[in-house]
C-alpha atoms as a PDB file:
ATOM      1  CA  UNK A   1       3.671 -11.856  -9.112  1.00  0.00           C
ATOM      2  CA  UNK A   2      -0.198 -10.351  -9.127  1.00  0.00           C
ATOM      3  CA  UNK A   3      -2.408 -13.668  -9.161  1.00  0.00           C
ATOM      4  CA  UNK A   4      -4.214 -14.073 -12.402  1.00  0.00           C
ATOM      5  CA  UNK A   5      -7.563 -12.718 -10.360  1.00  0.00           C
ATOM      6  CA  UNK A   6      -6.608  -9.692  -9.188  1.00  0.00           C
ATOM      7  CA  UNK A   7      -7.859  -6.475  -9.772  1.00  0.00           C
ATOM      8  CA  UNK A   8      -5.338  -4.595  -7.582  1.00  0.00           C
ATOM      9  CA  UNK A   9      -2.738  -4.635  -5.871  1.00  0.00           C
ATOM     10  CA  UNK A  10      -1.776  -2.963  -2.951  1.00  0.00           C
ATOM     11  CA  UNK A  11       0.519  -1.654  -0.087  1.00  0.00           C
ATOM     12  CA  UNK A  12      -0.410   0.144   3.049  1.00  0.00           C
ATOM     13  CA  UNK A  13       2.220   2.806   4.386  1.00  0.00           C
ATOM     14  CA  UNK A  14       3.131   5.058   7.454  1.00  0.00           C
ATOM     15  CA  UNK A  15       5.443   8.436   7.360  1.00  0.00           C
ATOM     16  CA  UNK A  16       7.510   8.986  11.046  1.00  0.00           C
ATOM     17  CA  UNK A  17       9.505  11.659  11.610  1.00  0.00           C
ATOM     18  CA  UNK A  18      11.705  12.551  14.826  1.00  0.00           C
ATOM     19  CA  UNK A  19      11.165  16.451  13.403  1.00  0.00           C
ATOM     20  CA  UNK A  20       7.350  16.906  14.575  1.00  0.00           C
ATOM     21  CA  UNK A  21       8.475  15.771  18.580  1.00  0.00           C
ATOM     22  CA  UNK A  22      11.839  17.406  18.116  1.00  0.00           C
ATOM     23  CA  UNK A  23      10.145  21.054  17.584  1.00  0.00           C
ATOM     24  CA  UNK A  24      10.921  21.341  13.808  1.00  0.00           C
ATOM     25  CA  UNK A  25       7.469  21.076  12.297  1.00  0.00           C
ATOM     26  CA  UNK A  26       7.439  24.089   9.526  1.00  0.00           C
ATOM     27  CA  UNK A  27      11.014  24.119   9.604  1.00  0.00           C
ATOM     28  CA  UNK A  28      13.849  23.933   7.007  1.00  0.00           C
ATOM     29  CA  UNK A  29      13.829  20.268   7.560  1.00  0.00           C
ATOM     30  CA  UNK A  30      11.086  19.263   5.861  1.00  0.00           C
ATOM     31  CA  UNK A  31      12.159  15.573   5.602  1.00  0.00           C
ATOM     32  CA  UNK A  32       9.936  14.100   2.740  1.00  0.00           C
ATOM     33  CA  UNK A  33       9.303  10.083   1.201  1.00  0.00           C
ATOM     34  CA  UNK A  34       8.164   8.270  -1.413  1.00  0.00           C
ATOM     35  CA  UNK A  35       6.363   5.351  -1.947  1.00  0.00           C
ATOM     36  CA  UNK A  36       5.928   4.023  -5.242  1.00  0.00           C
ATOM     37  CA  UNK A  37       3.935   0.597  -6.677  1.00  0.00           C
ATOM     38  CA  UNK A  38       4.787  -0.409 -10.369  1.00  0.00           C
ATOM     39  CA  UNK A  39       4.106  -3.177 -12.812  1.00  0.00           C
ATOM     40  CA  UNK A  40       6.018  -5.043 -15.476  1.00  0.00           C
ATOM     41  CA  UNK A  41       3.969  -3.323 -18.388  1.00  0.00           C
ATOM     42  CA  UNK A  42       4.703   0.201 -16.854  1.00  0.00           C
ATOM     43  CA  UNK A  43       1.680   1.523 -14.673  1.00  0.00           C
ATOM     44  CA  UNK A  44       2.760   2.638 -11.625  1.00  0.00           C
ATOM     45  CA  UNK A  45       1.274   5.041  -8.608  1.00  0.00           C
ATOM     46  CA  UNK A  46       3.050   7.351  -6.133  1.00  0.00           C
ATOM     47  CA  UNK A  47       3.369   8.908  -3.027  1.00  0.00           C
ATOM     48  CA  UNK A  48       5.118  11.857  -2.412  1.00  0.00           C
ATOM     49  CA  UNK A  49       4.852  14.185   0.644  1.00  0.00           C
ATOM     50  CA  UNK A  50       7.009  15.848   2.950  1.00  0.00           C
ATOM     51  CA  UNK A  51       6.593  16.224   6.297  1.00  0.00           C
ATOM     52  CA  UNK A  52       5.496  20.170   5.927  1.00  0.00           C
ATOM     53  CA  UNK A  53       3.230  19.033   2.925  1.00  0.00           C
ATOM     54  CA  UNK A  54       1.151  16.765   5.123  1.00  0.00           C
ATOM     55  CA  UNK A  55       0.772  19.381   7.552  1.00  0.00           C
ATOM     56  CA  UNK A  56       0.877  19.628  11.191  1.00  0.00           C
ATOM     57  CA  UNK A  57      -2.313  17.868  11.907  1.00  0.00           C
ATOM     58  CA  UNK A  58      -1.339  14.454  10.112  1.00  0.00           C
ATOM     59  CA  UNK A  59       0.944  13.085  12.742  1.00  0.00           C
ATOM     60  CA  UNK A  60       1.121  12.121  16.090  1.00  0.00           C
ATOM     61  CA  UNK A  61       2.721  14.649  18.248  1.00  0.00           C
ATOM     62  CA  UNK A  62       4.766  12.596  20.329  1.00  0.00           C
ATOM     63  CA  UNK A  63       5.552   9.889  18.515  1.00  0.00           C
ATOM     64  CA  UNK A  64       5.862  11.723  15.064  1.00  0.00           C
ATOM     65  CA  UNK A  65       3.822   9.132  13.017  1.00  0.00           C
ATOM     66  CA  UNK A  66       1.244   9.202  10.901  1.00  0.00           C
ATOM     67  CA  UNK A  67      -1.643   7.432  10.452  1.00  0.00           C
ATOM     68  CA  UNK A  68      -1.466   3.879   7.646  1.00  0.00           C
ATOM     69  CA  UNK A  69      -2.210   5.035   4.308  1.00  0.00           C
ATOM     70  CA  UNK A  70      -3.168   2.592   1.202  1.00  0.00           C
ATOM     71  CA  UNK A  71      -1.550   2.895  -2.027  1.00  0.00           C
ATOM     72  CA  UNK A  72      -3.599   1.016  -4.849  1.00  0.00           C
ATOM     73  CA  UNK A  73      -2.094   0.064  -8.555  1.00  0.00           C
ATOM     74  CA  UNK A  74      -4.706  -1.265 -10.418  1.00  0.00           C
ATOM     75  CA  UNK A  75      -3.629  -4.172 -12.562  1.00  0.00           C
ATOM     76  CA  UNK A  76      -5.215  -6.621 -15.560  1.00  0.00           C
ATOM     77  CA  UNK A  77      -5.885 -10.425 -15.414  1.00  0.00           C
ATOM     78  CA  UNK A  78      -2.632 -11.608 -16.597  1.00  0.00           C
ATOM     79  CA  UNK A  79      -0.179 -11.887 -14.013  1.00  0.00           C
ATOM     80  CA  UNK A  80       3.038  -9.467 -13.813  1.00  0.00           C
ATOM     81  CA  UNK A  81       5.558  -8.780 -11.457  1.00  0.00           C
ATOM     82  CA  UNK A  82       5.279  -5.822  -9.177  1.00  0.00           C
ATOM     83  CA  UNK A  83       7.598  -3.665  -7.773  1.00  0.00           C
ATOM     84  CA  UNK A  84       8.009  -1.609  -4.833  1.00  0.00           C
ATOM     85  CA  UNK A  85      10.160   1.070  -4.437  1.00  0.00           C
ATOM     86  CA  UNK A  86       9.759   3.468  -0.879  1.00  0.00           C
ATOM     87  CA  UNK A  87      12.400   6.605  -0.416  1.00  0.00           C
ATOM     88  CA  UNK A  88      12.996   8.530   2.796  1.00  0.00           C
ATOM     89  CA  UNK A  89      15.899  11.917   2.833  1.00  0.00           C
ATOM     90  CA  UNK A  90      16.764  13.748   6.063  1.00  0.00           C
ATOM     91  CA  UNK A  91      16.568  17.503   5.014  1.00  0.00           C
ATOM     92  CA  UNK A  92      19.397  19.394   5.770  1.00  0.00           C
ATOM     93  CA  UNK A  93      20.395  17.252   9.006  1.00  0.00           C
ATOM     94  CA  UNK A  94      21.294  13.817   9.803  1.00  0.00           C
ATOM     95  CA  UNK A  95      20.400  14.368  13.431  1.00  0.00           C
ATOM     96  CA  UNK A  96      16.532  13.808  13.502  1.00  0.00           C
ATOM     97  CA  UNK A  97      15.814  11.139  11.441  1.00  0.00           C
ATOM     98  CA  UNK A  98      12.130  10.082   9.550  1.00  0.00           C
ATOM     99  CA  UNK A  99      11.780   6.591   7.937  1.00  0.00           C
ATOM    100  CA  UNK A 100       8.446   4.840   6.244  1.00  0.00           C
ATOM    101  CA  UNK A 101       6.799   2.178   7.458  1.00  0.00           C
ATOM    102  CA  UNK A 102       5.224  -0.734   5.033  1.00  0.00           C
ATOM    103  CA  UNK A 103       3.035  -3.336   5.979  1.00  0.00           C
ATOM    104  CA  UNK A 104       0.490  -5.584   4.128  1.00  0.00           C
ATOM    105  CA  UNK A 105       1.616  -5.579   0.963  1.00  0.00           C
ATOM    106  CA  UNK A 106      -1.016  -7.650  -1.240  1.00  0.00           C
ATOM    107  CA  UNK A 107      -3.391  -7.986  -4.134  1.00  0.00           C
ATOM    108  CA  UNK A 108      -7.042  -7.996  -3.899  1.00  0.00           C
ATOM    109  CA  UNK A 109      -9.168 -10.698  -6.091  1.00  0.00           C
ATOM    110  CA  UNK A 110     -12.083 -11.616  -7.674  1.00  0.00           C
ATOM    111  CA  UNK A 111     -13.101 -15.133  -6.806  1.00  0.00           C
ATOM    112  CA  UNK A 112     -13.157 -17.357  -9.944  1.00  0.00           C
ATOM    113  CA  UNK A 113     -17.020 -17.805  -8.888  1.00  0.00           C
ATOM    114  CA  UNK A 114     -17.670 -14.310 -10.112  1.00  0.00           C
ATOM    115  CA  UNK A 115     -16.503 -15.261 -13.724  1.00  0.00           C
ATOM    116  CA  UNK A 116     -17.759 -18.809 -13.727  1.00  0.00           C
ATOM    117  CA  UNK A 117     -20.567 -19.499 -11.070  1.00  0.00           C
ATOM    118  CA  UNK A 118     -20.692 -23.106 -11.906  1.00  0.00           C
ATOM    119  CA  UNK A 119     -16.804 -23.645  -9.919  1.00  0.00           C
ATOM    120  CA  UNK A 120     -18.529 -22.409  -6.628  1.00  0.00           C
ATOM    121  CA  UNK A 121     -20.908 -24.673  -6.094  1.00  0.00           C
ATOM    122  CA  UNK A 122     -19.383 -25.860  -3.113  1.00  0.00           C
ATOM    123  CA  UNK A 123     -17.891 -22.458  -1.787  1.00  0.00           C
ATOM    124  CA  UNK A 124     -20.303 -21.205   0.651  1.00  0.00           C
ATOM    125  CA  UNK A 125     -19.453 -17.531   0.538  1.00  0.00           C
ATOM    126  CA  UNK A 126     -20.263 -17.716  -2.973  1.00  0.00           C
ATOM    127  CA  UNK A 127     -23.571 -19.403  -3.557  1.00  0.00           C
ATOM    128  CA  UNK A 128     -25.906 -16.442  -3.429  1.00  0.00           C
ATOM    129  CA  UNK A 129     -23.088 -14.033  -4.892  1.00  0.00           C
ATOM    130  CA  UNK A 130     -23.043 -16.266  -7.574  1.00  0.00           C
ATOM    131  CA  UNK A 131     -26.938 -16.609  -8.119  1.00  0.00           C
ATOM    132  CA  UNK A 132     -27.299 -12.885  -8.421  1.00  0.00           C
ATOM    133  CA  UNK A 133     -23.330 -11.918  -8.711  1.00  0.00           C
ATOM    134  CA  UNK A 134     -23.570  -7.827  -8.252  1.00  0.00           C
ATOM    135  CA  UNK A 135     -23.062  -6.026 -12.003  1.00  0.00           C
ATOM    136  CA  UNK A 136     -19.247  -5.281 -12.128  1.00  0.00           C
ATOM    137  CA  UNK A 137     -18.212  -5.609  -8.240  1.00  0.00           C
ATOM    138  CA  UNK A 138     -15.529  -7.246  -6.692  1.00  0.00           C
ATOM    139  CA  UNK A 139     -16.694  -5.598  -3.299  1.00  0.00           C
ATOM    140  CA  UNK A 140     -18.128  -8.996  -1.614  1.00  0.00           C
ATOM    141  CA  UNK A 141     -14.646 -10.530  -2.422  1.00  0.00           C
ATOM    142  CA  UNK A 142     -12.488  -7.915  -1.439  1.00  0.00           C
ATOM    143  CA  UNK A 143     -14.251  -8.024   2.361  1.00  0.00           C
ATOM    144  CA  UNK A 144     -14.027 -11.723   2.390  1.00  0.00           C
ATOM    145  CA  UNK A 145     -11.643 -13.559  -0.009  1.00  0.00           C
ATOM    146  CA  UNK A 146      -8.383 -10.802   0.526  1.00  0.00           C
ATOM    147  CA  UNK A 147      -5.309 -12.770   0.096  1.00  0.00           C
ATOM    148  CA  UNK A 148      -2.114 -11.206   1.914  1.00  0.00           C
ATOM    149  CA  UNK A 149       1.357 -11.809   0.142  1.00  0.00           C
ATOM    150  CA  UNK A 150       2.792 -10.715   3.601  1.00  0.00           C
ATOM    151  CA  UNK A 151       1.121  -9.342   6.415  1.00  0.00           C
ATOM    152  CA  UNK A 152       4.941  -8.884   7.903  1.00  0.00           C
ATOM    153  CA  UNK A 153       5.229  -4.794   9.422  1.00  0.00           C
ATOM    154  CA  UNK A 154       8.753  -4.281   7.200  1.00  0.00           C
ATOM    155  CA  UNK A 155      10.883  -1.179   8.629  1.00  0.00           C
ATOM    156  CA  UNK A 156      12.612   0.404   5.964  1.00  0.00           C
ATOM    157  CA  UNK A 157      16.158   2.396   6.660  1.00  0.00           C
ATOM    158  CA  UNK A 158      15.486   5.673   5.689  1.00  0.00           C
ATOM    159  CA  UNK A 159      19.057   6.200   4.410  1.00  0.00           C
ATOM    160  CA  UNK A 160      18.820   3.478   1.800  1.00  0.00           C
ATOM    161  CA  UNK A 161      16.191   3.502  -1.368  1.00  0.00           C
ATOM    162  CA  UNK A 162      14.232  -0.097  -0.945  1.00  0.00           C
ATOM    163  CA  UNK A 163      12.916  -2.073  -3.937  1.00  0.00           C
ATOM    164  CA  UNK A 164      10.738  -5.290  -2.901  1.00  0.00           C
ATOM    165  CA  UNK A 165       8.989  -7.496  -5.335  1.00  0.00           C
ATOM    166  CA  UNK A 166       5.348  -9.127  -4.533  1.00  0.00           C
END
């Protein structure tokens, strides 16, 4: 479930591919993923890419692997159940595999301070935010008050479609 003070929620991400170090970069197997956030009420946001889409330059040579990427779903203050949902296919071979990566899946929050300054009186971090709170910003709590559902690195097998729940 999002907590009732979040503004988004989130879930960073990270292609590999045994293609790029095995040669096949441009290639006929252009393994590709998905990676896919969505709400109770219906929003969602995806990913899609394949390995030729993200070109050449995206990935470690020798290991194949990209660099983390962030996918963001913004949601409302009432809380709802998100899903996640992350694909992988092997293009035309079942010899070089490519998989996703997913780690730090969470939601980013306003304090309650930034709604109602009097119930931070004794939160230090939020004393002088809350004297002169900045006009429709969530930034100094999203540096400092970033709650983690799981900070777990989760390997997903790329032959099987995965659907976790925060």
């Amino acid at each position: 479930m999002s907590p009732p003070s979040a503004t988004e929620v989130y879930v960073e991400y990270q292609f590999i591919t045994s293609e790029v170090p095995g040669g096949y970069f441009g290639s006929e197997f252009n393994d590709y993923f998905s990676v896919v956030l969505r709400s109770e009420t219906g929003q969602y946001v995806m990913k899609t890419d394949s390995m030729n889409g993200l070109g050449l330059g995206a990935f470690e040579y020798s290991t194949g692997a990209t660099q983390w990427y962030r996918l963001n779903l913004t949601v409302g203050p009432v809380p709802e159940q998100i899903r996640l949902d992350v694909n992988v296919a092997n293009v035309g071979d079942g010899y070089l595999d490519s998989k996703v990566n997913a780690r730090l899946i969470g939601a980013e929050e306003c304090a309650p301070c930034e709604q109602a300054c009097s119930n931070c009186t004794s939160e230090p971090m939020c004393r002088g935010t809350c004297v002169n709170p900045p006009i429709n910003s969530c930034l100094f709590y999203r540096e400092y008050r970033l709650k983690s559902i799981t900070s777990e690195e989760i390997d997903f097998n790329p032959l099987l479609p995965v659907t976790g729940v925060i």
